[in-house]
Protein backbone atom coordinates (compact mmCIF):
# COMPACT_ATOMS: atom_id res chain seq x y z
CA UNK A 1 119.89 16.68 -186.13
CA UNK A 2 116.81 15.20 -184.21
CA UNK A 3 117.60 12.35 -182.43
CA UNK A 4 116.25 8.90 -183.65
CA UNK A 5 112.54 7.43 -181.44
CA UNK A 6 113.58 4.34 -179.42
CA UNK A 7 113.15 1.47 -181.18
CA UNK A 8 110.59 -1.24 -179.60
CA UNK A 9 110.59 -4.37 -180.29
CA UNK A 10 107.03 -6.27 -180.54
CA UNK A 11 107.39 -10.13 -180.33
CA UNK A 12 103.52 -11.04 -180.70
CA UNK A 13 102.00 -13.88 -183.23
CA UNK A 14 98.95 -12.62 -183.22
CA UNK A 15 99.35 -10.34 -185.83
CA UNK A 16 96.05 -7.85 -185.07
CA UNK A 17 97.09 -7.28 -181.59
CA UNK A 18 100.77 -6.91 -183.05
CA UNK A 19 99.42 -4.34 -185.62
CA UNK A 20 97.48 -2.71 -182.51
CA UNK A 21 100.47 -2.29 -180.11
CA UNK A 22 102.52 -1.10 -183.09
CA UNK A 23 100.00 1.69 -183.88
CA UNK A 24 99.35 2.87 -180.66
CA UNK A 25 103.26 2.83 -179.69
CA UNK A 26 104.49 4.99 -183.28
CA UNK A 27 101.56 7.40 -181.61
CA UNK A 28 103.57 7.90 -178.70
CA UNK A 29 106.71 8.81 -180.34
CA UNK A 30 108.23 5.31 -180.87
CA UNK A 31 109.93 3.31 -183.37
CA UNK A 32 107.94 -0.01 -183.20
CA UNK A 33 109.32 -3.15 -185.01
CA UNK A 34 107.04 -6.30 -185.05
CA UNK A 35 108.45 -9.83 -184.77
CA UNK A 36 105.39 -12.82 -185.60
CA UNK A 37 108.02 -15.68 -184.14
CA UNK A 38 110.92 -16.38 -182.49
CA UNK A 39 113.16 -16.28 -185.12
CA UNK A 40 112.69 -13.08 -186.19
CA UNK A 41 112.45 -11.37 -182.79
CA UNK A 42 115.88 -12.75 -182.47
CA UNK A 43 116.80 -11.84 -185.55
CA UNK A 44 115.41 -8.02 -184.93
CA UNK A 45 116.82 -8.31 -181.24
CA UNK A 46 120.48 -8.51 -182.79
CA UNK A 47 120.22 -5.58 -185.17
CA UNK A 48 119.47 -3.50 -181.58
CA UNK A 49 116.50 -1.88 -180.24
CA UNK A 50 115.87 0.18 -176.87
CA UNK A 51 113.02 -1.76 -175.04
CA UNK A 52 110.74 -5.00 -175.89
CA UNK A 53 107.74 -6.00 -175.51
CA UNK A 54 107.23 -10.19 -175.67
CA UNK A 55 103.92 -12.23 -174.80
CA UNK A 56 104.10 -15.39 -173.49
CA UNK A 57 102.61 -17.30 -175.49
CA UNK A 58 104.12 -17.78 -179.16
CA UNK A 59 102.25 -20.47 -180.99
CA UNK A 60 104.29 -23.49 -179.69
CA UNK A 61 107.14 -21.39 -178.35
CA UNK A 62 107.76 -19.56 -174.95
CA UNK A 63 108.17 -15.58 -174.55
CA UNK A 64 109.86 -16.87 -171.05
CA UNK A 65 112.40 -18.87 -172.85
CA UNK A 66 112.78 -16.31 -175.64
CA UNK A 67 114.00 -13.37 -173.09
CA UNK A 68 115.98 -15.69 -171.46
CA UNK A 69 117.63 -16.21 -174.72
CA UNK A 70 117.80 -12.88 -175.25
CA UNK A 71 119.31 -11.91 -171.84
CA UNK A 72 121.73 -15.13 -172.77
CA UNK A 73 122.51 -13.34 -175.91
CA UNK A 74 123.67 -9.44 -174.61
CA UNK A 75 120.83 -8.01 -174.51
CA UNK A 76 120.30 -4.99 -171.86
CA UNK A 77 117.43 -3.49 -173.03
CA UNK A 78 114.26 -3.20 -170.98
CA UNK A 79 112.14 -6.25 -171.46
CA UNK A 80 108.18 -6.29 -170.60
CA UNK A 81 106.50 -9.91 -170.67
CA UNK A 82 103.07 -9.54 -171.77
CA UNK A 83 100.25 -12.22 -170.79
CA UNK A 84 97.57 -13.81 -170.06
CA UNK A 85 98.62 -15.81 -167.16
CA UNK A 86 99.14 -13.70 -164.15
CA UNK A 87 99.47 -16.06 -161.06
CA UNK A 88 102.66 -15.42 -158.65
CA UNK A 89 104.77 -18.29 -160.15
CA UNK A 90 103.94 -16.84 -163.67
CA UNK A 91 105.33 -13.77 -162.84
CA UNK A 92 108.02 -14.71 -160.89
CA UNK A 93 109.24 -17.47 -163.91
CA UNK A 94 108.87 -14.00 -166.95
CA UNK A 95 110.93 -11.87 -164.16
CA UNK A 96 113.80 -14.44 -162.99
CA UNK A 97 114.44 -15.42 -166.77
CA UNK A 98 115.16 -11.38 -167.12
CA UNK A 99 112.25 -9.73 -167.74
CA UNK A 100 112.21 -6.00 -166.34
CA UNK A 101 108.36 -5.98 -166.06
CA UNK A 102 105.12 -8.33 -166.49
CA UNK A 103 102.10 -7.04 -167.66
CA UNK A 104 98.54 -9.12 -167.45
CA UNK A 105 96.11 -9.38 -170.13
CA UNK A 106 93.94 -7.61 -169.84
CA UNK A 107 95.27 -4.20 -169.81
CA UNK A 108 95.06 -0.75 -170.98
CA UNK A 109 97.40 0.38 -173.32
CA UNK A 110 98.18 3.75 -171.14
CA UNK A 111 99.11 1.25 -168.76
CA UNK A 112 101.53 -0.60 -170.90
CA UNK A 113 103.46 2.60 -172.00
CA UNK A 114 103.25 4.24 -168.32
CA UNK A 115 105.62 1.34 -167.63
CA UNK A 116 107.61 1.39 -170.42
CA UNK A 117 108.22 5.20 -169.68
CA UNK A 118 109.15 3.75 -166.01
CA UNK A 119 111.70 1.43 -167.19
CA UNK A 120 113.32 4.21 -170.09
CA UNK A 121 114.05 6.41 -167.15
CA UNK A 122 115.60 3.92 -164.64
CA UNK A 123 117.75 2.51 -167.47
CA UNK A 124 118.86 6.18 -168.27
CA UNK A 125 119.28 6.73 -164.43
CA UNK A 126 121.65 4.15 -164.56
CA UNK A 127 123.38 4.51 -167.11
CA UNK A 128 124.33 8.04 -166.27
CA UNK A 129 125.14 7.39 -163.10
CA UNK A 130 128.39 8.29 -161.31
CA UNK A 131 129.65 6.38 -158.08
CA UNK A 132 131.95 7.47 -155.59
CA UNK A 133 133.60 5.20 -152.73
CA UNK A 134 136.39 7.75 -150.64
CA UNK A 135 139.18 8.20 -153.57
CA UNK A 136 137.51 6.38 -156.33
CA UNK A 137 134.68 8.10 -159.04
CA UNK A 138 133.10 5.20 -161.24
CA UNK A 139 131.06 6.61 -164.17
CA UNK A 140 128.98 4.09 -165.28
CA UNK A 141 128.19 5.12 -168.50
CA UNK A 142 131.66 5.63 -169.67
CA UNK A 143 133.17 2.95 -167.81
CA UNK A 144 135.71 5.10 -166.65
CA UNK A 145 137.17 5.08 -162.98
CA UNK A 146 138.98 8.42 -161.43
CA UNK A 147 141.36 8.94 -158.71
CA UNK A 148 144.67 8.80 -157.75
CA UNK A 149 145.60 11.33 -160.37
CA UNK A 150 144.39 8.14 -162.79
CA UNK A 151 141.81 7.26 -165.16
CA UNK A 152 141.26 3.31 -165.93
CA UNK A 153 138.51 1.84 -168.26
CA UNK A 154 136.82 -1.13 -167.75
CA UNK A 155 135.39 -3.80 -169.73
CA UNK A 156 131.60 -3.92 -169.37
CA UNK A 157 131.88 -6.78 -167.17
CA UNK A 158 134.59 -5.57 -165.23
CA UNK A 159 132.51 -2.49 -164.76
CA UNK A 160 129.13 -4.35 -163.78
CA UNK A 161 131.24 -5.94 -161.12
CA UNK A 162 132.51 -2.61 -159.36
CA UNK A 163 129.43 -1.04 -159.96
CA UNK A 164 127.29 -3.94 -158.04
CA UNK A 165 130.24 -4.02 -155.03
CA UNK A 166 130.11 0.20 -155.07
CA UNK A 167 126.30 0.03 -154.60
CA UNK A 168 126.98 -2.38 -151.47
CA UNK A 169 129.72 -0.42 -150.42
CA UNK A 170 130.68 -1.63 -146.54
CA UNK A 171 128.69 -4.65 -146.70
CA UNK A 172 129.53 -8.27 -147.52
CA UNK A 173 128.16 -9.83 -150.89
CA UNK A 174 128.38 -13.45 -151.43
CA UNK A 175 129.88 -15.09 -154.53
CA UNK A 176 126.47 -16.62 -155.43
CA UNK A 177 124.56 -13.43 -155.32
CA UNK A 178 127.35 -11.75 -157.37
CA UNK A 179 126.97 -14.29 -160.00
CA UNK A 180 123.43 -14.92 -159.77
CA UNK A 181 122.94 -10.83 -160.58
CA UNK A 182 125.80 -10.57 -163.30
CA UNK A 183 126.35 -13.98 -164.92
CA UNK A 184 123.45 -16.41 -164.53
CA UNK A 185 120.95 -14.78 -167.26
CA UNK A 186 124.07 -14.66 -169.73
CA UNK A 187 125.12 -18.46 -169.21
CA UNK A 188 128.47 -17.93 -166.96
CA UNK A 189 129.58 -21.69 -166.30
CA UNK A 190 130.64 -21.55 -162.55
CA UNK A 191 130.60 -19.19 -159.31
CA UNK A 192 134.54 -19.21 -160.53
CA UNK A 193 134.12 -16.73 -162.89
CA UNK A 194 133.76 -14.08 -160.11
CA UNK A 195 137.10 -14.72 -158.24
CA UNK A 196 138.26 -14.28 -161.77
CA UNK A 197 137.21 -10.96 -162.24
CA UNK A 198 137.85 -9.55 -158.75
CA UNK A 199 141.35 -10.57 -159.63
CA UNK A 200 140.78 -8.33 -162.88
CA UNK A 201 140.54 -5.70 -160.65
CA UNK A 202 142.59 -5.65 -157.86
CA UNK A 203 145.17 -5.65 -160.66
CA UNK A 204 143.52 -2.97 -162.67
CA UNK A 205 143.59 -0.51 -160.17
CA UNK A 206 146.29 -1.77 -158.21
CA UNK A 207 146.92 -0.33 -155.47
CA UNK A 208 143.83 -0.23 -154.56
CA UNK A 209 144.87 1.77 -151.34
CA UNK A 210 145.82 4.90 -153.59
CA UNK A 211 142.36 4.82 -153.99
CA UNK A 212 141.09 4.47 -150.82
CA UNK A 213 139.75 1.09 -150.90
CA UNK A 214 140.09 -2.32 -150.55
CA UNK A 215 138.19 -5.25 -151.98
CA UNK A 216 138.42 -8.12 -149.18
CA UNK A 217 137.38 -11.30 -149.74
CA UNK A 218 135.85 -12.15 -146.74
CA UNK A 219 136.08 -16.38 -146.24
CA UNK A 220 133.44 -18.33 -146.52
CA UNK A 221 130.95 -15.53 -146.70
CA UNK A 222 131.96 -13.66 -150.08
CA UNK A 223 133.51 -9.90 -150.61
CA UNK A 224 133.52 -6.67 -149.70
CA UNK A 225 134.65 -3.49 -150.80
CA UNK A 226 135.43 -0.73 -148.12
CA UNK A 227 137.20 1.82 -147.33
CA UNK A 228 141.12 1.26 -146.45
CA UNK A 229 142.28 1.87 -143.20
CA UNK A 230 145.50 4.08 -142.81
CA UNK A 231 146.83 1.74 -140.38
């Protein structure tokens, strides 16, 4: 059975350069889906696609605030802001609401799919990736963790969490960065919510020593996860 094009989804209320983007993206092998307003891109957005692509500028509504909605909402698909505005606070504004990419207008089309190619293959990168700290294997794909003769499944968050310490393996990682990286965009109410889930897993994969590893919290500075020492 050949497997399905990824879906994009195009919010733009202009609908000629919506019908243009749409054309030229079905010519590349996608599935493109075309949202005029906000409230169909969300609607669109929750019945799932693979990658959007959102201007700016939506009549009297914001493409910013619409992918920070989106983020806010689950989303994890790759996100490219398209628009006219391309000064340094611009950009930085489309990217810190959650935006993967920002593209200027103008621009050539080959341009706009060179990048969505670009963020297709670092999402699959990552999602297909497998981490290893001494006795523990962390695929993140399948959420699954390995060792000590074990295998433990995470919940998504729980396995954003060990993923983001894993990467940082060795090194200390404050509570704000933690939470600015995994719950800010998706409207977590307090820096709290990370001693909470570091408590989720120390006790998930207690002991964390049959492992290999410890997760110290480290005070006043943040947490760290490392290797354990025998002694």
């Amino acid at each position: 059975m050949a497997e399905s094009p990824p879906r994009v989804l195009i919010v733009e209320d202009d609908e000629d350069i919506a019908s243009a983007l749409s054309r030229g993206l079905a010519r590349e092998g996608y599935d493109p889906v075309i949202a005029l307003d906000v409230s169909s891109a969300t609607d669109l957005a929750n019945d799932g696609c693979d990658a959007a692509i959102v201007d700016v500028m939506l009549g009297e509504h914001s493409g910013t605030d619409l992918v920070r909605q989106l983020r806010a909402g689950g989303m994890s698909a790759p996100i490219i802001i398209l628009s006219a505005l391309s000064g340094v606070d611009e950009r930085t504004n489309g990217l810190d609401a959650g935006a993967d990419d920002y593209v200027a207008k103008p621009f050539e089309f080959s341009e706009l799919v060179a990048r969505l190619k670009v963020q297709e293959r670092r999402r699959l990168a990552e999602a297909t990736e497998v981490l290893t700290v001494s006795g523990l294997k962390y695929d993140v794909e399948t959420r699954a963790v390995e060792g000590d003769g074990r295998t433990i499944t995470l919940t998504e968050r729980e396995g954003d969490l060990l993923a983001y310490l894993m990467r940082r393996a060795g090194h200390i990682v404050s509570r704000g960065d933690i939470f600015d990286s995994l719950w800010l965009v998706g409207g977590g109410s307090s820096e709290n919510v990370v001693d909470v889930y570091i408590g989720y897993l120390r006790r998930k994969l207690a002991p964390l020593s049959n492992f290999g590893i410890d997760i110290r919290t480290v005070r006043g500075r943040g947490f760290m996860l490392m290797e354990s020492s025998d002694d």
